[in-house]
Protein backbone atom coordinates (compact mmCIF):
# COMPACT_ATOMS: atom_id res chain seq x y z
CA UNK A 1 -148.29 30.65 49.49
CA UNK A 2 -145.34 31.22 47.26
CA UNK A 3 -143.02 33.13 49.96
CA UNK A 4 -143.44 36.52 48.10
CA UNK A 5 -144.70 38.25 50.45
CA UNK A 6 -143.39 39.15 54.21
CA UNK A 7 -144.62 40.61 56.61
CA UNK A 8 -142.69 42.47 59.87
CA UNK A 9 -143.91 42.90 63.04
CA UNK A 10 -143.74 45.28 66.29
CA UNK A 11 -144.32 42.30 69.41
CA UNK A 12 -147.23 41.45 67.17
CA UNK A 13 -148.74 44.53 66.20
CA UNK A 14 -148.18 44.52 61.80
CA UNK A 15 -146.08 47.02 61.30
CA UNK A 16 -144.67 46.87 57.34
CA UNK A 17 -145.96 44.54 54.58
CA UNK A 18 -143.57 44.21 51.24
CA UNK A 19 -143.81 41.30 47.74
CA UNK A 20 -140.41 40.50 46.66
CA UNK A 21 -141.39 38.59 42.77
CA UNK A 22 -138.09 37.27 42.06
CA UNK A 23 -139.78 36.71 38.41
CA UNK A 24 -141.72 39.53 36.80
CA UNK A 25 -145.55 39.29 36.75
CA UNK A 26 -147.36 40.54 33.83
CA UNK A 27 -148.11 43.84 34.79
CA UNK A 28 -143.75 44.21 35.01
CA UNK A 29 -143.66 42.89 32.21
CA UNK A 30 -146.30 45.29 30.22
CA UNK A 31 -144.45 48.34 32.33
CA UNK A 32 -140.90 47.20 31.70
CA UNK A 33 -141.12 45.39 28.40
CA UNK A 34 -139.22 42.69 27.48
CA UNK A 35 -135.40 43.15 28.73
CA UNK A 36 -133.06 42.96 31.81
CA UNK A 37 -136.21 40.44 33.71
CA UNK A 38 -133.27 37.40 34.46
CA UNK A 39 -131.26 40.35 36.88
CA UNK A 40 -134.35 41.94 38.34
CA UNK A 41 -136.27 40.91 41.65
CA UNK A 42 -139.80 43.03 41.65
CA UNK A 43 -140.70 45.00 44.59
CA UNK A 44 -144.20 45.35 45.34
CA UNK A 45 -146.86 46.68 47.82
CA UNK A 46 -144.71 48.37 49.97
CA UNK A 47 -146.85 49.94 52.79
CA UNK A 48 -145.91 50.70 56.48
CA UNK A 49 -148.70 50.64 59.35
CA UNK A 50 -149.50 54.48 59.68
CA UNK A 51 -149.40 53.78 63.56
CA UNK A 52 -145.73 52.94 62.18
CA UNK A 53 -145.16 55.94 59.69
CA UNK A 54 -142.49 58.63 60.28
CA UNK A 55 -139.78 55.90 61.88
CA UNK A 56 -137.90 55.04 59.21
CA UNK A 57 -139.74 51.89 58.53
CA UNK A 58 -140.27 51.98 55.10
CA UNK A 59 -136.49 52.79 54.33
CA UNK A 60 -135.70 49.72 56.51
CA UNK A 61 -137.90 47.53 54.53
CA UNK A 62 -136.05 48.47 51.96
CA UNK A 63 -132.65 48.81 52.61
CA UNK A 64 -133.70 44.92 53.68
CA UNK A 65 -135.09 43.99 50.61
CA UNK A 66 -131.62 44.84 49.15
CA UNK A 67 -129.34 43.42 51.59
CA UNK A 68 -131.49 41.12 54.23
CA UNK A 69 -132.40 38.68 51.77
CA UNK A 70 -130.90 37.14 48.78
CA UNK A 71 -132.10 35.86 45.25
CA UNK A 72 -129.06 34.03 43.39
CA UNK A 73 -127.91 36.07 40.25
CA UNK A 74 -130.26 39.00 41.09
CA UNK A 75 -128.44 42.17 40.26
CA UNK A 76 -130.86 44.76 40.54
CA UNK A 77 -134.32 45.60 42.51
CA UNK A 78 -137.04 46.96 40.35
CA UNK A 79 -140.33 49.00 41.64
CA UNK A 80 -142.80 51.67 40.01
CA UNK A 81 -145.61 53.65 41.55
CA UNK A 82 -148.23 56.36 40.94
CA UNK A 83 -146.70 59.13 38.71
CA UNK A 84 -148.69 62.08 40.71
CA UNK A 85 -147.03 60.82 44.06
CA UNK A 86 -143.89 63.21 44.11
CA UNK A 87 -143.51 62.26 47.99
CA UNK A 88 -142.69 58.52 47.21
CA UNK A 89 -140.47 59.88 44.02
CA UNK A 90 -138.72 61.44 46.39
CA UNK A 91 -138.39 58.80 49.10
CA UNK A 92 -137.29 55.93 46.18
CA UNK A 93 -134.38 58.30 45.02
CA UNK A 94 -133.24 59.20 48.42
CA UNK A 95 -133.05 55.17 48.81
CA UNK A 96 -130.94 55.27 45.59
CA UNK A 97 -133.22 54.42 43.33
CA UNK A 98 -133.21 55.42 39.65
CA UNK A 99 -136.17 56.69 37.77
CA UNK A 100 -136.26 55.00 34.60
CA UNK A 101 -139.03 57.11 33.34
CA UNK A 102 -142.40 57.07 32.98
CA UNK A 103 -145.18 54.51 30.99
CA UNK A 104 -148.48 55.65 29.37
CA UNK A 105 -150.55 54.46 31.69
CA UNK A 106 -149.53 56.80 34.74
CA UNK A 107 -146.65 55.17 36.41
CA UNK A 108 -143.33 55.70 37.15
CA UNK A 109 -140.52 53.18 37.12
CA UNK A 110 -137.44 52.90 39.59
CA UNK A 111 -134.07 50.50 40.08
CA UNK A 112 -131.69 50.29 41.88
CA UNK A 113 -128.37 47.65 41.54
CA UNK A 114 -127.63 45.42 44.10
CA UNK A 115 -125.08 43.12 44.90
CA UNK A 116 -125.76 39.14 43.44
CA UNK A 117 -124.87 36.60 46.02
């Protein structure tokens, strides 16, 4: 409804699903607190079609979340997920990604800078 959300497809077979918040919701803001939210698109949901998994999708998705589409003054992507998941820790800083550190509640934050346009 809000054009958050998009969706990429194989013919028409879903492959990859990914929510781009260019402002933060309120769970960001209760994990990030209260600075850097004007600079920051959130990254969401990020899941890949296990008929789809072990392609490359999901670095795809998100090597086009940084560079396929743009959000004016945007300077940086933000994302967090599970803190027990040391697969996707892994796969976020191979992408470049930064952990941040860690909130009481169990999950781990990540950013990455990317170029304003």
């Amino acid at each position: 409804e809000k054009g958050h959300v998009f969706v990429f497809k194989k013919d028409e077979e879903l492959a990859a699903v990914v929510m781009l918040l260019p402002e933060p919701s309120e769970w960001d803001r209760t994990l990030w607190g209260d600075d850097g939210h004007e600079e920051s698109i959130y990254l969401h949901r990020l899941a890949v079609s296990r008929r789809f998994a072990g392609q490359g999708l999901g670095a795809r998705v998100l090597q086009w979340a940084e560079t396929g589409i743009h959000f004016p003054e945007k300077t940086r992507i933000r994302l967090d997920c599970v803190a027990d998941s040391d697969a996707l820790h892994s796969f976020y800083r191979r992408m470049g990604y930064e952990f941040m550190g860690a909130d009481a509640s169990g999950y781990h934050l990540f950013e990455k800078e990317i170029t304003a346009e």
